[in-house]
Protein backbone atom coordinates (compact mmCIF):
# COMPACT_ATOMS: atom_id res chain seq x y z
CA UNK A 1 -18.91 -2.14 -13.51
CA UNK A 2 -16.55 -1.49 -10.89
CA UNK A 3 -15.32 -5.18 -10.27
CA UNK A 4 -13.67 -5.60 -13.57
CA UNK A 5 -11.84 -2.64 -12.46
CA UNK A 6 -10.78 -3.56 -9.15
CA UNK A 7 -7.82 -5.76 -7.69
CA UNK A 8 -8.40 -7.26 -4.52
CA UNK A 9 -6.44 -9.14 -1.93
CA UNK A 10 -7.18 -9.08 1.73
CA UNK A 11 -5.26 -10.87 5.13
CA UNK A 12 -5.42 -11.05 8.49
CA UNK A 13 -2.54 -9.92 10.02
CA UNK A 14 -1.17 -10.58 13.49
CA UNK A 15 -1.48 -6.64 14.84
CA UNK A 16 -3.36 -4.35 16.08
CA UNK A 17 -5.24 -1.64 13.33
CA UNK A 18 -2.82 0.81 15.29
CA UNK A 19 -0.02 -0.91 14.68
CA UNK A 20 -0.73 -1.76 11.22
CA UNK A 21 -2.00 2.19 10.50
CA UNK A 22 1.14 3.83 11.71
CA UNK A 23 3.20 1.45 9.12
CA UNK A 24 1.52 3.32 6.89
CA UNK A 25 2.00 6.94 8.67
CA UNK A 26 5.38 6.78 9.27
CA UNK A 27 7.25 7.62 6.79
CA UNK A 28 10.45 5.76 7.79
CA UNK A 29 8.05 2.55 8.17
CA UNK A 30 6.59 2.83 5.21
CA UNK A 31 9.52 3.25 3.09
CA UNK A 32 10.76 -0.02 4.10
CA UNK A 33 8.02 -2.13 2.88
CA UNK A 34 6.20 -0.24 0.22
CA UNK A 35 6.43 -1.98 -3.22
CA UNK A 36 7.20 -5.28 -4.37
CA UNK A 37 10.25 -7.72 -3.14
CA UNK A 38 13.37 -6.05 -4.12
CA UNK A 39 12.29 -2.81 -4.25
CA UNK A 40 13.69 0.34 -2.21
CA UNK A 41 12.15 3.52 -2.28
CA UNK A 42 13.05 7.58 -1.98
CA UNK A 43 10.36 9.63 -0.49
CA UNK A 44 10.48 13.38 -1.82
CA UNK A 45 7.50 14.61 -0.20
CA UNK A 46 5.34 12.81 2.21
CA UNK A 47 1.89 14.90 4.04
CA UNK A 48 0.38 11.78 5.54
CA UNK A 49 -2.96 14.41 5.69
CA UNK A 50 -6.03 13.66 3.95
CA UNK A 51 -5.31 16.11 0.76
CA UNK A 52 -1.40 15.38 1.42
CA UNK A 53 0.81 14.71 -1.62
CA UNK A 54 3.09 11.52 -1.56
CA UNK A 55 5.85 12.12 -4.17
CA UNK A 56 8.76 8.84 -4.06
CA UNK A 57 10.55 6.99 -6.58
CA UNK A 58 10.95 3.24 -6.08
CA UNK A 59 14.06 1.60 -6.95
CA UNK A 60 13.88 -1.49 -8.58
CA UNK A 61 16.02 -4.68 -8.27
CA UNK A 62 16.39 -4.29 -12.11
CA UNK A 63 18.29 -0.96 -11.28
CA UNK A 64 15.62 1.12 -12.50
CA UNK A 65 13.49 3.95 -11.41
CA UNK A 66 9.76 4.31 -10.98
CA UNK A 67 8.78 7.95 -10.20
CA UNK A 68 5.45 8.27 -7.99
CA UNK A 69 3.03 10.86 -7.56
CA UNK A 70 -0.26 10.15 -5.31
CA UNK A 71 -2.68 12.25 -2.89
CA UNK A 72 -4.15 10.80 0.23
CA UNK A 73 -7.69 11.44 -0.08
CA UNK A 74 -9.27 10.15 2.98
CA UNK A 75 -7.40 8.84 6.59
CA UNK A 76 -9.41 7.42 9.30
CA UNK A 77 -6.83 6.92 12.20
CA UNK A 78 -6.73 2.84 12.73
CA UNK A 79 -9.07 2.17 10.03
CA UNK A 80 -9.57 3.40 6.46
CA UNK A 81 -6.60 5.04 4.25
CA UNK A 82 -7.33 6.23 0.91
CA UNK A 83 -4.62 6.78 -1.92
CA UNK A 84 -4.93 8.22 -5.43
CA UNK A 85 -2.25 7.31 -7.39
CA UNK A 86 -2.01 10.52 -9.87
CA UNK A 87 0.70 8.88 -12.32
CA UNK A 88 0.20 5.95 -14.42
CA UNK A 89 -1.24 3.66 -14.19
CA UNK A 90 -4.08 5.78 -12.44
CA UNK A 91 -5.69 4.12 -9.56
CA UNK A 92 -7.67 4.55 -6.19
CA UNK A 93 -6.24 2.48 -3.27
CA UNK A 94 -8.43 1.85 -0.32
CA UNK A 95 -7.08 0.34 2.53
CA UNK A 96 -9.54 -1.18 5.12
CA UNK A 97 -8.52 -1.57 8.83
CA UNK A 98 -11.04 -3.80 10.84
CA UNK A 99 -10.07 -5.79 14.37
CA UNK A 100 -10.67 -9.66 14.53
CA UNK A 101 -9.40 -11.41 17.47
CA UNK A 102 -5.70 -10.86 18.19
CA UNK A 103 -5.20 -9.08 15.04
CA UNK A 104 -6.81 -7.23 11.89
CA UNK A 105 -8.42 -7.84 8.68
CA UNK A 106 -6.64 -6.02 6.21
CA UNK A 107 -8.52 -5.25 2.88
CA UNK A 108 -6.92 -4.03 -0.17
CA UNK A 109 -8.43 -2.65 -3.34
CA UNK A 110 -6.97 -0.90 -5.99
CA UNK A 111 -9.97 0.60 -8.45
CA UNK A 112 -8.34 1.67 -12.24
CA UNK A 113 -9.42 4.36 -14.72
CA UNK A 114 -10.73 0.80 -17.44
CA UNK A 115 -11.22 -2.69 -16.95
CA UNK A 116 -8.39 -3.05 -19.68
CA UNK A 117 -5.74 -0.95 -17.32
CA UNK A 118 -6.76 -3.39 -14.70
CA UNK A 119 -6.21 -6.37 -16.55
CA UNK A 120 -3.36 -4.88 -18.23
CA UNK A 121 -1.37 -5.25 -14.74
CA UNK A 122 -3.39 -8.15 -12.61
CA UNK A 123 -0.02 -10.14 -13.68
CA UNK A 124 2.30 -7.80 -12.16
CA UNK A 125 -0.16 -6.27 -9.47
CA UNK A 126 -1.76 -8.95 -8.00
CA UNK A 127 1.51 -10.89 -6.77
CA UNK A 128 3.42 -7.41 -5.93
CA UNK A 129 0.47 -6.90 -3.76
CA UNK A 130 0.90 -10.12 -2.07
CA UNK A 131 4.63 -9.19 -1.93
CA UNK A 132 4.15 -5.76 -0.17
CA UNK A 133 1.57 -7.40 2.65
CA UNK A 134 4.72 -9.69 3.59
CA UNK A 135 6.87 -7.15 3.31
CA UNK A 136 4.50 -5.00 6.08
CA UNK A 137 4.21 -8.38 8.02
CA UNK A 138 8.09 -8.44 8.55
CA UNK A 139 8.76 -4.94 9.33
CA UNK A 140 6.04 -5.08 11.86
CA UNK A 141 7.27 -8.22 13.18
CA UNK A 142 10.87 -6.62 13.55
CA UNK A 143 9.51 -3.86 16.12
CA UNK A 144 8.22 -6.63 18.06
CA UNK A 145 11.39 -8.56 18.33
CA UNK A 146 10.54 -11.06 15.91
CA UNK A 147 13.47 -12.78 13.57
């Protein structure tokens, strides 16, 4: 069953799908607030193309360093971006784009290989998750000329 593999969190953010898609396409955006709080990151290679290899390490606040290797499988301008993470722990990140009012819904699900994977890093995952859709929120609020 895919739901015991699956970590979910989803918020409705204050921008446009646009807005909140290029975030993710721009590499200088995106290395800003990818990851948990604390974290930096070094992007090696970045093809924001579906098939496009994403190679970073992210730089922990614990002054170590987590290497990265993922494809982008599927991008839908302003609405769907898929991401397989090809390193442990092996996952499939979809990222769903959809307008409400003033703003978007942004849906987040991360699928693992096993149910115990999943579990294995809901602790860790499901608050750094939280942590990286804040982290998004500010940067985004930044280019508006937000404090």
């Amino acid at each position: 069953m895919a739901e015991d593999r699956t970590l979910r969190t989803s918020r409705t953010l204050p921008y446009s799908p646009a807005q909140i898609y290029g975030a993710f396409a721009s590499p200088d955006l995106l290395s800003r607030w990818w990851g948990p709080d604390g974290f930096t990151n070094t992007f090696e290679v970045f093809e924001f193309t579906a098939g496009g290899r994403w190679k970073f390490v992210m730089h922990g606040p614990d002054g170590n360093d987590y290497a990265n290797e993922s494809v982008f499988v599927a991008l839908v301008p302003d609405a769907r971006i898929v991401i397989r993470h090809d390193c442990a722990p092996h996952f499939t990140l979809t990222v769903e784009l959809a307008p409400v009012g003033d703003g978007t819904l942004l849906t987040w699900a991360q699928v693992f290989e096993d149910a115990r994977t999943a579990q294995a890093v809901k602790q860790r995952a499901g608050p750094a998750n939280e942590q990286n859709l804040d982290r998004l929120t500010e940067v985004l609020g930044r280019g508006r000329g937000a404090t």
